[in-house]
N, C-alpha and C. Protein backbone atom coordinates (compact mmCIF):
# COMPACT_ATOMS: atom_id res chain seq x y z
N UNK A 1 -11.15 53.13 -8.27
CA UNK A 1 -10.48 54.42 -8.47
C UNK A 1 -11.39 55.57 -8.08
N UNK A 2 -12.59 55.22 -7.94
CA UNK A 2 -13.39 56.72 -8.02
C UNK A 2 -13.84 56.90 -6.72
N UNK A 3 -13.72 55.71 -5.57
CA UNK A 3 -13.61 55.92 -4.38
C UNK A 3 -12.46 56.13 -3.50
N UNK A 4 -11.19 56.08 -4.25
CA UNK A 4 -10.42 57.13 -4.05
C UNK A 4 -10.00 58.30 -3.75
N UNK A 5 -10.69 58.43 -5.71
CA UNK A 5 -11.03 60.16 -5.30
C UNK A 5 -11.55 60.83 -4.59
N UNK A 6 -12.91 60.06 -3.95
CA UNK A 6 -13.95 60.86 -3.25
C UNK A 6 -13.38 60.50 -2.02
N UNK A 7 -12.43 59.97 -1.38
CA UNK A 7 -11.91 60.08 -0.08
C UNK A 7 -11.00 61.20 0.02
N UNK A 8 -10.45 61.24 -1.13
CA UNK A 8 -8.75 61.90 -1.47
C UNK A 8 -9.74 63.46 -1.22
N UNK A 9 -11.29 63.78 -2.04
CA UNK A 9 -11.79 65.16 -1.62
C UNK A 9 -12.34 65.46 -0.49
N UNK A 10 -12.55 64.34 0.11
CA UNK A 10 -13.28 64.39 1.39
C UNK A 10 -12.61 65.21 2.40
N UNK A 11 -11.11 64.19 2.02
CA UNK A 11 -10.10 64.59 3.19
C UNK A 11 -9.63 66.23 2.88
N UNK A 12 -9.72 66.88 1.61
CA UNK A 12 -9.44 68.41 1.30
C UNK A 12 -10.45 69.09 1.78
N UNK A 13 -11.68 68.37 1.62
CA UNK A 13 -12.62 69.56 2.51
C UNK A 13 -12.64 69.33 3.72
N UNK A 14 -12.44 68.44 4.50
CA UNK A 14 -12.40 68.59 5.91
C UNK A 14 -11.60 69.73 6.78
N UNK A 15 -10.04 69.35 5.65
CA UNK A 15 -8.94 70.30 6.08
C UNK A 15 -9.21 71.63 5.92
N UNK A 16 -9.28 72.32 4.46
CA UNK A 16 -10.02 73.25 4.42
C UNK A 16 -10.66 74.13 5.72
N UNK A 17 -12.28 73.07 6.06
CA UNK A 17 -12.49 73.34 7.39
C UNK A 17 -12.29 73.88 7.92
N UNK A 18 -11.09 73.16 8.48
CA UNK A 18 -10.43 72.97 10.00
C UNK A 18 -9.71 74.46 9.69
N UNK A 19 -8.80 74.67 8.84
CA UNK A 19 -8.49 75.76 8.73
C UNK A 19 -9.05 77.03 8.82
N UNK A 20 -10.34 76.95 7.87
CA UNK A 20 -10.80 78.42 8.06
C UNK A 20 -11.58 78.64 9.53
N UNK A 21 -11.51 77.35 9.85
CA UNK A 21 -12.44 77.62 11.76
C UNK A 21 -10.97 78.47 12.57
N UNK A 22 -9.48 77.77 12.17
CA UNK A 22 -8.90 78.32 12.94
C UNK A 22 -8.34 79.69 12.87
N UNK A 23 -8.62 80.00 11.39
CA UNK A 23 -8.52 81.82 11.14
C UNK A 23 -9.75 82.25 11.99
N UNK A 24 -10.83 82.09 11.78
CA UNK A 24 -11.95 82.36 12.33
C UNK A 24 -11.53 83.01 14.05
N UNK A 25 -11.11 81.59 14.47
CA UNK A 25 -10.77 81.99 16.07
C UNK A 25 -9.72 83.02 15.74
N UNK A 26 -8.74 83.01 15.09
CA UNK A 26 -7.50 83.59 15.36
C UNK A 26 -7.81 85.24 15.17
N UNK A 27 -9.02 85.47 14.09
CA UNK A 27 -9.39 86.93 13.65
C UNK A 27 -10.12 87.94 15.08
N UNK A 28 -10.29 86.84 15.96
CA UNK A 28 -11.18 87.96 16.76
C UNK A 28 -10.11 87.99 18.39
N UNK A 29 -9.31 87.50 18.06
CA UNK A 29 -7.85 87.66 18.71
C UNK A 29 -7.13 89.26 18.81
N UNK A 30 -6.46 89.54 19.67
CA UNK A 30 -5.74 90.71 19.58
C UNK A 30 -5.13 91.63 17.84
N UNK A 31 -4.25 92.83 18.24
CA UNK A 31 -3.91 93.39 17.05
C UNK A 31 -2.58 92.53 16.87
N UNK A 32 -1.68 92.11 18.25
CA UNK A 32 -0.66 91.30 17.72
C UNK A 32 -0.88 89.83 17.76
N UNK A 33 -1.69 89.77 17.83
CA UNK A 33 -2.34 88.31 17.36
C UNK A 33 -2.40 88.26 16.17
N UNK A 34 -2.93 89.29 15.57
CA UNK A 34 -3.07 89.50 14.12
C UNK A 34 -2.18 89.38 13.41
N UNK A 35 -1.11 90.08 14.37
CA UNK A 35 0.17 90.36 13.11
C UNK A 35 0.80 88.55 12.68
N UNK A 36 0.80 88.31 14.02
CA UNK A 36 1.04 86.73 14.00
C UNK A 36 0.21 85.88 13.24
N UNK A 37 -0.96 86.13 13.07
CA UNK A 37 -2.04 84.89 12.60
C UNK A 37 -1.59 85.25 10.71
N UNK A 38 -1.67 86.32 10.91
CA UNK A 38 -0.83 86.77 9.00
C UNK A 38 -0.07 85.86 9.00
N UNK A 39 1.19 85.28 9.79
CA UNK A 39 2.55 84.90 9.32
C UNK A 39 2.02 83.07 9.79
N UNK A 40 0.59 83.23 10.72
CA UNK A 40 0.91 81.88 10.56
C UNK A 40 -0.41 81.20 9.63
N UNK A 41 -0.76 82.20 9.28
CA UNK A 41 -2.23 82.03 7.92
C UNK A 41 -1.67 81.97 6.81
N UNK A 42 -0.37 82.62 6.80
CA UNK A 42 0.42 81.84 5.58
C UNK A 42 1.22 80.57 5.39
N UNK A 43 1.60 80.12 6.57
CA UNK A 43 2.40 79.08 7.24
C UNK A 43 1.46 77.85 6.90
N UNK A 44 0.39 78.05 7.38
CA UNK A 44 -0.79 77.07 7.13
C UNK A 44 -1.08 77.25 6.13
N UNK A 45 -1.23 77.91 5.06
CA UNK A 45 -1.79 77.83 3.98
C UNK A 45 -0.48 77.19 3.04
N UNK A 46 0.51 77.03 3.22
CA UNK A 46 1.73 76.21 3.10
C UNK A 46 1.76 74.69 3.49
N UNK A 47 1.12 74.79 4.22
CA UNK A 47 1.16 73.11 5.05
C UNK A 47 -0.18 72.85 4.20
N UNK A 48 -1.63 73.97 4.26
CA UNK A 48 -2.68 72.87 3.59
C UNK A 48 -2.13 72.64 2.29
N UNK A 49 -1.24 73.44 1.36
CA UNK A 49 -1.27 72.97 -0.02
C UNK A 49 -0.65 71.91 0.09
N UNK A 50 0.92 71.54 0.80
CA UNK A 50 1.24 70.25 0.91
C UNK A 50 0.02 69.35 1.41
N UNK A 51 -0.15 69.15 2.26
CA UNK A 51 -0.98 68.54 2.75
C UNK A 51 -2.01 67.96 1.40
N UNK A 52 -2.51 68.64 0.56
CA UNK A 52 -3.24 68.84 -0.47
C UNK A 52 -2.65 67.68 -1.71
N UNK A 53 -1.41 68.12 -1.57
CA UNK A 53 -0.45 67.85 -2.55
C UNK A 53 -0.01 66.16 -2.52
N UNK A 54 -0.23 66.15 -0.80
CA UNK A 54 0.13 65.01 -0.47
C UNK A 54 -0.80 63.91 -0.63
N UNK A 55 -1.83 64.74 -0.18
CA UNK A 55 -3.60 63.80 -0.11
C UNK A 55 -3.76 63.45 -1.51
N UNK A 56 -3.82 64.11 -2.63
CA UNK A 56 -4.06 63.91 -3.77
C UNK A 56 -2.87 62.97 -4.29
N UNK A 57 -1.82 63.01 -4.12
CA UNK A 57 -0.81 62.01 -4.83
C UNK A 57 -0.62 60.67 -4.14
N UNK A 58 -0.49 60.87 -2.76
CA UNK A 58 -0.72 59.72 -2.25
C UNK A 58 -1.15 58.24 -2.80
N UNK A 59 -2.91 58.28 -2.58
CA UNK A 59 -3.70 57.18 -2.73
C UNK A 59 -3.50 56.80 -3.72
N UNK A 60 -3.40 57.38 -4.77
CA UNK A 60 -3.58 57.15 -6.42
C UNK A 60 -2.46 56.79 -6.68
N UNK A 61 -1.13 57.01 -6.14
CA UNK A 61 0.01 56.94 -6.89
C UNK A 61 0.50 55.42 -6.08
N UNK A 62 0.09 55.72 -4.65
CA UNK A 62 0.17 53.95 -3.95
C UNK A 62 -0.48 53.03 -5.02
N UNK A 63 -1.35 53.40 -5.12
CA UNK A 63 -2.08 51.83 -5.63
C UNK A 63 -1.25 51.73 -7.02
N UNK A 64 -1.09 53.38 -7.76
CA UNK A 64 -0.32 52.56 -9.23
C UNK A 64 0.88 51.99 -8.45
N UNK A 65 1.43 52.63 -7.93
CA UNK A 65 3.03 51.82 -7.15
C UNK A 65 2.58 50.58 -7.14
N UNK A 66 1.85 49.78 -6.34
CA UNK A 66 1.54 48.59 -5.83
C UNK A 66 1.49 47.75 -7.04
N UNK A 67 0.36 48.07 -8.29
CA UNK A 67 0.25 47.72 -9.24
C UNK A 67 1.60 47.35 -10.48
N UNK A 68 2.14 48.57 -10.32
CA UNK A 68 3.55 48.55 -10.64
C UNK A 68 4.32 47.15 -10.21
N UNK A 69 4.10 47.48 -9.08
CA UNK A 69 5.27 46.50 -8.33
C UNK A 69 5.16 44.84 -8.59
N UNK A 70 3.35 44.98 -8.49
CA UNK A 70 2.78 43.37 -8.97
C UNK A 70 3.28 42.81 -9.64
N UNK A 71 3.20 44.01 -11.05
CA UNK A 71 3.48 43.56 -12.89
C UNK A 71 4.48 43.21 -12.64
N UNK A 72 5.77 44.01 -12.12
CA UNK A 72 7.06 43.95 -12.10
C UNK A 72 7.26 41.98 -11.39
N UNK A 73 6.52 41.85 -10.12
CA UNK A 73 6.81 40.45 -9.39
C UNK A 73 6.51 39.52 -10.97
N UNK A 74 5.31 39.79 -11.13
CA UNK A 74 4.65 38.76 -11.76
C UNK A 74 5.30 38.28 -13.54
N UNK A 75 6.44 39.72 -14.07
CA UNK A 75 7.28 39.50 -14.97
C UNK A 75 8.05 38.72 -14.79
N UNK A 76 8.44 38.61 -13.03
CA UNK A 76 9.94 37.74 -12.58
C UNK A 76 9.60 36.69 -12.98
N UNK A 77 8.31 36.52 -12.50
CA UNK A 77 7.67 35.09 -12.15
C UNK A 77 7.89 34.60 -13.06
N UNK A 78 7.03 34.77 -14.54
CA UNK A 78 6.89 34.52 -15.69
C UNK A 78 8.34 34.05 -16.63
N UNK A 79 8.96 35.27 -16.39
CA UNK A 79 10.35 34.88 -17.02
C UNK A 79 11.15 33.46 -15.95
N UNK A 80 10.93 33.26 -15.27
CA UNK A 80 12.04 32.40 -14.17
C UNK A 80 11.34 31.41 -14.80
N UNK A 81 9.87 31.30 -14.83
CA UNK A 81 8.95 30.11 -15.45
C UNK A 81 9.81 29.73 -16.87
N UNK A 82 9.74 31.03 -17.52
CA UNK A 82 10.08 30.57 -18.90
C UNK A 82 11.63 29.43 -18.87
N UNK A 83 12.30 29.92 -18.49
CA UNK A 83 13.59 29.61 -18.02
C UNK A 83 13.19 28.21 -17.57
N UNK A 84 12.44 28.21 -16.41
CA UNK A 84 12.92 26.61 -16.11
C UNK A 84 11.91 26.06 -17.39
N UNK A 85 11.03 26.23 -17.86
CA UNK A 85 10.26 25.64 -18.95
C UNK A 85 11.09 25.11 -20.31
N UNK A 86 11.90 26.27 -20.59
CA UNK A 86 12.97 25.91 -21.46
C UNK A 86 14.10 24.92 -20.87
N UNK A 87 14.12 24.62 -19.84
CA UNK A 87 15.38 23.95 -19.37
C UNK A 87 14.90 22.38 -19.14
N UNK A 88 13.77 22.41 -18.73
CA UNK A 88 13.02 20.94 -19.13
C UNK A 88 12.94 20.88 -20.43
N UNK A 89 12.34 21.61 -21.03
CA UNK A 89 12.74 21.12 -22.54
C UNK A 89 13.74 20.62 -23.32
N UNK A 90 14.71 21.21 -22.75
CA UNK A 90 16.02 20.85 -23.31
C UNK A 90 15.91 19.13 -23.03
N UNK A 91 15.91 19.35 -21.24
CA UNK A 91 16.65 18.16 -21.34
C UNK A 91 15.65 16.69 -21.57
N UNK A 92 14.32 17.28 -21.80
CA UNK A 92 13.92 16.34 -22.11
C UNK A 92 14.09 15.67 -23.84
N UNK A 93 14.03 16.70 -24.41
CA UNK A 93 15.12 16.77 -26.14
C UNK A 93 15.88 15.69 -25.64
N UNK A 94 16.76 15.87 -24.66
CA UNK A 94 17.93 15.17 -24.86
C UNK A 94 17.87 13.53 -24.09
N UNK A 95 16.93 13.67 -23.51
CA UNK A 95 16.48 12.26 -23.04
C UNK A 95 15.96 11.38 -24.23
N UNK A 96 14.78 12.24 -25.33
CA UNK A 96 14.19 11.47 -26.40
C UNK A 96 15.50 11.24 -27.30
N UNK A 97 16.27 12.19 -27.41
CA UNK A 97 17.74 11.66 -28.29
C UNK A 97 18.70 11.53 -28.12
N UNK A 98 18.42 10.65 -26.88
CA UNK A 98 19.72 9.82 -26.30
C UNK A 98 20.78 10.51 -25.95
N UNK A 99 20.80 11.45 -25.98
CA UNK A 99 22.21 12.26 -26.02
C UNK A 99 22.59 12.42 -24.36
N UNK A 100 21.84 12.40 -23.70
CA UNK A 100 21.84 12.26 -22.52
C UNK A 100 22.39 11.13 -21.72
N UNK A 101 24.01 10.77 -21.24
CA UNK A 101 24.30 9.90 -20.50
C UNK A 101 23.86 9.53 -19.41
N UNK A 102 23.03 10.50 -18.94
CA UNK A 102 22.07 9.94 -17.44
C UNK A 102 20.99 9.23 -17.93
N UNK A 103 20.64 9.41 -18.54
CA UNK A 103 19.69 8.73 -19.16
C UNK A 103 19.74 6.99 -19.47
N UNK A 104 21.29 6.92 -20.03
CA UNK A 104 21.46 5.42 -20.29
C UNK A 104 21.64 4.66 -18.59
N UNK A 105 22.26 5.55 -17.96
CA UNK A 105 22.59 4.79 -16.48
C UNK A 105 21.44 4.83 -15.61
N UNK A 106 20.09 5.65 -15.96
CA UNK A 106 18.77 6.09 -14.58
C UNK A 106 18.32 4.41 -15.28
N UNK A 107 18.39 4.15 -16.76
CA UNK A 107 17.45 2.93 -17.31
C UNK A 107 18.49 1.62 -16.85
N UNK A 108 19.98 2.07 -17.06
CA UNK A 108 20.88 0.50 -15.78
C UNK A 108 20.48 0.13 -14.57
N UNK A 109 20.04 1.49 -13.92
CA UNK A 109 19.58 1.30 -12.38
C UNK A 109 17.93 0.47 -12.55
N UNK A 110 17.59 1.46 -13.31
CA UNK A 110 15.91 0.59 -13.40
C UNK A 110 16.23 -0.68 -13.66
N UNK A 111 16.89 -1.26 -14.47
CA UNK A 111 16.74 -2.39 -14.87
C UNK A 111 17.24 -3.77 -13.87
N UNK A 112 18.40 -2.88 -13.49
CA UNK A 112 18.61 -3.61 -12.10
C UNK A 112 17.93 -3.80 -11.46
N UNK A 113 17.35 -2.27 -10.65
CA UNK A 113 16.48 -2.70 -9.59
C UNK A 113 15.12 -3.58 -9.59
N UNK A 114 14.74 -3.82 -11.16
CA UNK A 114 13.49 -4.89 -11.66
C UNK A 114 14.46 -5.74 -11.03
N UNK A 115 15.32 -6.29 -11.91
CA UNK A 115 16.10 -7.40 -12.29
C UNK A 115 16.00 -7.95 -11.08
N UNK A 116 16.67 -7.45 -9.78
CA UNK A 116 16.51 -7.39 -8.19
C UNK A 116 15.49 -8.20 -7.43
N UNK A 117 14.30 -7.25 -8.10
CA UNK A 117 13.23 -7.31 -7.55
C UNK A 117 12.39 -8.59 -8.02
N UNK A 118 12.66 -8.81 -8.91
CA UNK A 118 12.22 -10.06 -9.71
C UNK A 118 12.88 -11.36 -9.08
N UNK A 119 14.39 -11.27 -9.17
CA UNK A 119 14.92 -12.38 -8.45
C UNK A 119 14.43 -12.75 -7.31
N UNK A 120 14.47 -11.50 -6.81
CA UNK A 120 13.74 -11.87 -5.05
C UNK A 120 12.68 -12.36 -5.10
N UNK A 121 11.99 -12.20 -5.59
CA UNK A 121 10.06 -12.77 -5.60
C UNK A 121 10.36 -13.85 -6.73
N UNK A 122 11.01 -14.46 -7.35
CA UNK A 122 11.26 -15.68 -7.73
C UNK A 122 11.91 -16.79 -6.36
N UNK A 123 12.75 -15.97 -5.92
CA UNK A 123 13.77 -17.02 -5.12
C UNK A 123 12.97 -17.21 -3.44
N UNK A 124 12.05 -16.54 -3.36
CA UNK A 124 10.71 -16.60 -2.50
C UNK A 124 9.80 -17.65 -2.56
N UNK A 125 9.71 -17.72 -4.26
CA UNK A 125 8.28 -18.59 -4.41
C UNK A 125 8.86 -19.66 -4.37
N UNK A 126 10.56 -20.33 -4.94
CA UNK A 126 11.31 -21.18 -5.17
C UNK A 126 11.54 -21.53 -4.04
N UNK A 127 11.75 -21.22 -2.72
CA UNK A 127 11.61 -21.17 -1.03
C UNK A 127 10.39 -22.11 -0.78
N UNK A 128 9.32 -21.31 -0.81
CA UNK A 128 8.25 -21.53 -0.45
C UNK A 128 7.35 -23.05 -1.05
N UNK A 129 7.91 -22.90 -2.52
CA UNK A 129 7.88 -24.39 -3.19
C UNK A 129 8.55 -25.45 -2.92
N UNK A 130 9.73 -25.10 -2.22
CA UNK A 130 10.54 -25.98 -1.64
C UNK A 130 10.46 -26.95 -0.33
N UNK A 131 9.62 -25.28 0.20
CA UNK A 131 8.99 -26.29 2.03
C UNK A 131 7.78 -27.15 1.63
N UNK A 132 7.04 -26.31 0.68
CA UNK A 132 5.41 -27.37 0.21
C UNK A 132 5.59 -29.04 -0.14
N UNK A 133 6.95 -28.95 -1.12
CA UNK A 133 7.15 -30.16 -1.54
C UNK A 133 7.77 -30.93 -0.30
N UNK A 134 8.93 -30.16 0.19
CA UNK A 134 9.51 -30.80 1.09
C UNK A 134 8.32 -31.68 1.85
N UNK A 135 6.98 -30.81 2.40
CA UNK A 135 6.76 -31.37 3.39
C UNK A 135 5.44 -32.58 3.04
N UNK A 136 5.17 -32.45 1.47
CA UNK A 136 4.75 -33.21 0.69
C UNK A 136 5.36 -34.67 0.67
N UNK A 137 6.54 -34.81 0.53
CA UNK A 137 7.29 -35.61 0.32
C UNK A 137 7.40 -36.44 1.78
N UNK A 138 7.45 -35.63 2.88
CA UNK A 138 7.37 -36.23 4.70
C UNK A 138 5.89 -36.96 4.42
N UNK A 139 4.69 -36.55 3.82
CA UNK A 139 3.83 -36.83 3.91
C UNK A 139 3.56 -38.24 3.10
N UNK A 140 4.25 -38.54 1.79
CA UNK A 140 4.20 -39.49 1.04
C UNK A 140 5.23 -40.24 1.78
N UNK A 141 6.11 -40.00 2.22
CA UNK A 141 7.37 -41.28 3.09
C UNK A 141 6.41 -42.10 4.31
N UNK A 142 5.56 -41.15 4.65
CA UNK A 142 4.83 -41.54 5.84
C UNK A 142 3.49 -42.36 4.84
N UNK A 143 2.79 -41.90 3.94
CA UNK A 143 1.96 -43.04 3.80
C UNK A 143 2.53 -44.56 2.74
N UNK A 144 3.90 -44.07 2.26
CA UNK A 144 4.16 -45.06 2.14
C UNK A 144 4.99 -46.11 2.71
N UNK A 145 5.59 -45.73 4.05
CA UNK A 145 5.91 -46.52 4.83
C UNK A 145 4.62 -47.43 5.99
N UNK A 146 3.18 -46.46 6.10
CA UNK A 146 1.89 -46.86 6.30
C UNK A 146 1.63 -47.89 5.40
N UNK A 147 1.74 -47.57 3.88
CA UNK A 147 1.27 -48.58 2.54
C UNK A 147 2.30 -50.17 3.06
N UNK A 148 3.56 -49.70 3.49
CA UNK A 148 4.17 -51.22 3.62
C UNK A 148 3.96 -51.98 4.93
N UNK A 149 3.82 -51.44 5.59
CA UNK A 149 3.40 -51.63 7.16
C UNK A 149 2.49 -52.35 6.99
N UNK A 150 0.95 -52.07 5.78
CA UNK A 150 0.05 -52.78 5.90
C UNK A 150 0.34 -53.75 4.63
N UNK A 151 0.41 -53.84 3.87
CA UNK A 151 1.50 -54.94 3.27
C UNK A 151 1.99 -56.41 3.47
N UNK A 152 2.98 -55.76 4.57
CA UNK A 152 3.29 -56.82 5.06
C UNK A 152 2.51 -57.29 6.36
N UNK A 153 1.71 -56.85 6.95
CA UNK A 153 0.05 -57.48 8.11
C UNK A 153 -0.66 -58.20 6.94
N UNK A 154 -1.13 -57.48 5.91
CA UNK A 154 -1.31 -58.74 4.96
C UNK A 154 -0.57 -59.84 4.41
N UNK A 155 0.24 -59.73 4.41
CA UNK A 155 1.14 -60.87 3.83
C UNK A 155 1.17 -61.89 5.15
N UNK A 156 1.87 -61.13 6.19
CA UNK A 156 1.41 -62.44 7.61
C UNK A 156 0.26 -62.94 7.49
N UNK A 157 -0.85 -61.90 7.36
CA UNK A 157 -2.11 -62.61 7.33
C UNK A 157 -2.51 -64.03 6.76
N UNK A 158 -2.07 -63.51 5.39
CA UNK A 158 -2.12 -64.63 4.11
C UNK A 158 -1.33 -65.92 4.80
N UNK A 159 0.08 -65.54 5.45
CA UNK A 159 1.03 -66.90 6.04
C UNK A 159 0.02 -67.65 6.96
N UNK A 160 -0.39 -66.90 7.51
CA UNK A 160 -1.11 -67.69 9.15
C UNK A 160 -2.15 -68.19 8.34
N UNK A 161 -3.16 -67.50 7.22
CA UNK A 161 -4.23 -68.28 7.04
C UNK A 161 -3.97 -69.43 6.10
N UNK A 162 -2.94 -69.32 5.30
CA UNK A 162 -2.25 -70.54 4.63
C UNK A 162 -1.82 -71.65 5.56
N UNK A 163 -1.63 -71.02 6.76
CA UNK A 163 -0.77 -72.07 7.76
C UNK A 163 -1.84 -72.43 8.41
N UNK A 164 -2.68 -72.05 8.48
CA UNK A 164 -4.03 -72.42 9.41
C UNK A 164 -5.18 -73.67 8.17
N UNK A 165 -4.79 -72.97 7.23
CA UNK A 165 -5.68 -73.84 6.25
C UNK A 165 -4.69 -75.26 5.81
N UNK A 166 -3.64 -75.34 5.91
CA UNK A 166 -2.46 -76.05 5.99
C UNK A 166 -2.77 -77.50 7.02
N UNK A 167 -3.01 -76.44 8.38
CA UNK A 167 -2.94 -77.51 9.71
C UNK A 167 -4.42 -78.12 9.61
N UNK A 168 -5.58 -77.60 8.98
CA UNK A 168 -6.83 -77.98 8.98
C UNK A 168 -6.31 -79.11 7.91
N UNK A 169 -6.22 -79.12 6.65
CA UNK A 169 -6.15 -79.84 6.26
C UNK A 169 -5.19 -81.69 6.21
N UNK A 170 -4.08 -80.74 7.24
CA UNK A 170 -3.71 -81.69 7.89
C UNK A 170 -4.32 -82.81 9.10
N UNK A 171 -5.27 -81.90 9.57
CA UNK A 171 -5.71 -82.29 10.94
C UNK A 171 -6.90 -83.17 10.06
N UNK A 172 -7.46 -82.50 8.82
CA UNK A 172 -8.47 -83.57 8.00
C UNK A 172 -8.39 -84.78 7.72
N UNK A 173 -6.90 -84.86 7.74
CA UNK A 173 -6.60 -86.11 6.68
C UNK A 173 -6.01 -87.16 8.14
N UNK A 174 -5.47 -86.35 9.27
CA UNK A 174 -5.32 -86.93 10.87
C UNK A 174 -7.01 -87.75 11.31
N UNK A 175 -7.77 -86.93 11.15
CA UNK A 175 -8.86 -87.66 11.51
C UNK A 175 -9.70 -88.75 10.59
N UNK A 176 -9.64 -87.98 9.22
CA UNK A 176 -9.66 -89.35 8.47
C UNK A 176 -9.11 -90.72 8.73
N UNK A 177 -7.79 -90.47 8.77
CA UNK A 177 -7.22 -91.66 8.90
C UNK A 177 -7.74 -92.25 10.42
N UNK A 178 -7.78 -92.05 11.24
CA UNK A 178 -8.43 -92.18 12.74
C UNK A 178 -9.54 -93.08 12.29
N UNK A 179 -10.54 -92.49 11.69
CA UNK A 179 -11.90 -92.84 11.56
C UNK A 179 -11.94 -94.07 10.86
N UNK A 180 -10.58 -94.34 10.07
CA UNK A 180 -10.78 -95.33 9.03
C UNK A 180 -10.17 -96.55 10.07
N UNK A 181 -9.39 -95.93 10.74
CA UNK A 181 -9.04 -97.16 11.72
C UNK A 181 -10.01 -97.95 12.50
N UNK A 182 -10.38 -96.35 13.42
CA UNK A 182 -11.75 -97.20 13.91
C UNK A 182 -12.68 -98.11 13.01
N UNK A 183 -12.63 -97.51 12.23
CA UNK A 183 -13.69 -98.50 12.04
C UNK A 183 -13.45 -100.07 11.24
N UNK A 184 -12.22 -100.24 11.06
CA UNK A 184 -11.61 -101.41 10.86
C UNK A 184 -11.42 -101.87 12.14
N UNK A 185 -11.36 -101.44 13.15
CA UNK A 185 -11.09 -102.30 14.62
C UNK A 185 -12.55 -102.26 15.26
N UNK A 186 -13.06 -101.28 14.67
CA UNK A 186 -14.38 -102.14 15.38
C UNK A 186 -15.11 -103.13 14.08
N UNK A 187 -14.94 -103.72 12.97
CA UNK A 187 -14.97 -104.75 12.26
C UNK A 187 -14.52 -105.79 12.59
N UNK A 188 -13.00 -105.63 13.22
CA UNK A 188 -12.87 -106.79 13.78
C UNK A 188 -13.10 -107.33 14.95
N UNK A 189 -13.70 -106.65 15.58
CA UNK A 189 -14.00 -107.09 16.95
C UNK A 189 -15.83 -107.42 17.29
N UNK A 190 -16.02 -107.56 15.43
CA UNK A 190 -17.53 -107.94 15.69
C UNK A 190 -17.79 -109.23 15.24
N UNK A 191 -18.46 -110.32 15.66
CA UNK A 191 -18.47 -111.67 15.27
C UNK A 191 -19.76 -111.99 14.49
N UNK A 192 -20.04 -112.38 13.66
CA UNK A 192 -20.96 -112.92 13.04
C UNK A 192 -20.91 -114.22 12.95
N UNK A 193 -23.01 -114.46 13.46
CA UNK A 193 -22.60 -116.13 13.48
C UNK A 193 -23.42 -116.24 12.34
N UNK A 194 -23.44 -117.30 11.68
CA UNK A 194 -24.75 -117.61 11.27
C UNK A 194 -25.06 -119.24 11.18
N UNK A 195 -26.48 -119.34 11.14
CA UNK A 195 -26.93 -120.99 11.17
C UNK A 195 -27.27 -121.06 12.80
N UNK A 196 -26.91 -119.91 13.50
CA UNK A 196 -27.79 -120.16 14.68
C UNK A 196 -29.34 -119.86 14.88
N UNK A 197 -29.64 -120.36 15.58
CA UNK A 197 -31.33 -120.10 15.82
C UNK A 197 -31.60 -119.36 17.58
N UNK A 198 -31.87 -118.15 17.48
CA UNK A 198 -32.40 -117.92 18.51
C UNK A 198 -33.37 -118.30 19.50
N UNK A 199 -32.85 -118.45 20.86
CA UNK A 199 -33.90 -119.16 21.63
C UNK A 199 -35.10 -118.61 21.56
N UNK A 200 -35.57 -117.22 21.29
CA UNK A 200 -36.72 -116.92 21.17
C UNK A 200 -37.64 -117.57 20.33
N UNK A 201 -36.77 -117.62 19.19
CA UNK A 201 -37.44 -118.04 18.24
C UNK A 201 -37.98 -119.17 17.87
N UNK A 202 -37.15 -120.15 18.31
CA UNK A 202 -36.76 -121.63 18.71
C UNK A 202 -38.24 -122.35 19.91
C-alpha cells in the first residue's frame, strides 16, 4: 500500500510540473495569448484536479476492487464447497442407514460381478485341470499298455524257456536211453573166453 501511494504522488508532482512549465511558456506569449492562457489555465487546472482525483482513487480503490472481488470469488467457492460437502454427507448418512436403494443394488452388482469373476477363474483352473489329467491319463494308458507289452515278452519268454528246458530234458532222457543201448549192444557183441592160454605165454 505505501508504494502506491508514493507512485499515486509521484505521478501529482510530475503533472503539477508539466503544468506550471506550460503557464510558464504561455506567460511570455502575447496580450491575447494571455487572455486565452486565463481561460485555458483554468481549463487545465480542471483537468489537473481530475486528473488528481483520478490518480489518487484509482490505484487504491483497484486493488480494494480486486480484493473485493477475490473475497466475493472465494465466498462462492466456499459456500458451493459447503453445499456439495453437505450433500455427500447426506448421502453418505444414507448409505450407513440403508435408506438408500442404490446402495442395496451398487452391493447386487458387486456381488455379481465377484460372483462372475470367481466362476471364471474357477472354471479356468477346472479347464486347465482337466487337460493336466487328461493328458496324465494318455500318459498312464501308454505306460500301461508298455507294462503289458512287456508282460506278455515275459511270459513268452518263460514259454520258450519252459519249452526249451522241456526239449533238453527230453533230449536227456533221448540220449540216455541211446547210451544205455549202446552199451548193451556193445556187451553183446563182446566174447569172453576163458581157460585159454595165450600163445605168448604158452
Amino acid at each position: 500500500m505505501a508504494s502506491v501511494e508514493q507512485t499515486v504522488s509521484q505521478l501529482d508532482s510530475l503533472e503539477i510540473e508539466d503544468v506550471n512549465k506550460k503557464r510558464k511558456a504561455a506567460g511570455a506569449s502575447s496580450v491575447s495569448e494571455a487572455d486565452t492562457s486565463v481561460v485555458v489555465g483554468e481549463t487545465e487546472h480542471k483537468t489537473l484536479r481530475q486528473l488528481k482525483n483520478k490518480s489518487k482513487i484509482n490505484p487504491v480503490n483497484e486493488v480494494k476492487k480486486i480484493i473485493e472481488q477475490s473475497d466475493t470469488e472465494v465466498e462462492d467457492e466456499s459456500n458451493w464447497m459447503r453445499k456439495e460437502l453437505a450433500e455427500i454427507n447426506n448421502k453418505l448418512s444414507n448409505m450407513l442407514t440403508k435408506n438408500d436403494s442404490g446402495l442395496k443394488s451398487m452391493m447386487r452388482e458387486l456381488v455379481n460381478e465377484m460372483k462372475d469373476e470367481l466362476f471364471k477363474s474357477v472354471i479356468h483352473k477346472i479347464e486347465t485341470l482337466e487337460s493336466s489329467v487328461f493328458e496324465k491319463q494318455q500318459e498312464d494308458d501308454k505306460f500301461a499298455n508298455e507294462v503289458k507289452r512287456l508282460e506278455e515278452q515275459l511270459n513268452n519268454e518263460k514259454d520258450e524257456k519252459q519249452q526249451y528246458k522241456m526239449e533238453m530234458t527230453k533230449q536227456q532222457l533221448t540220449n540216455e536211453k541211446k547210451i544205455n543201448e549202446l552199451e548193451q549192444y556193445s556187451g553183446r557183441n563182446n566174447i569172453r573166453l576163458s581157460g585159454c592160454v595165450d600163445k605168448e605165454n604158452g
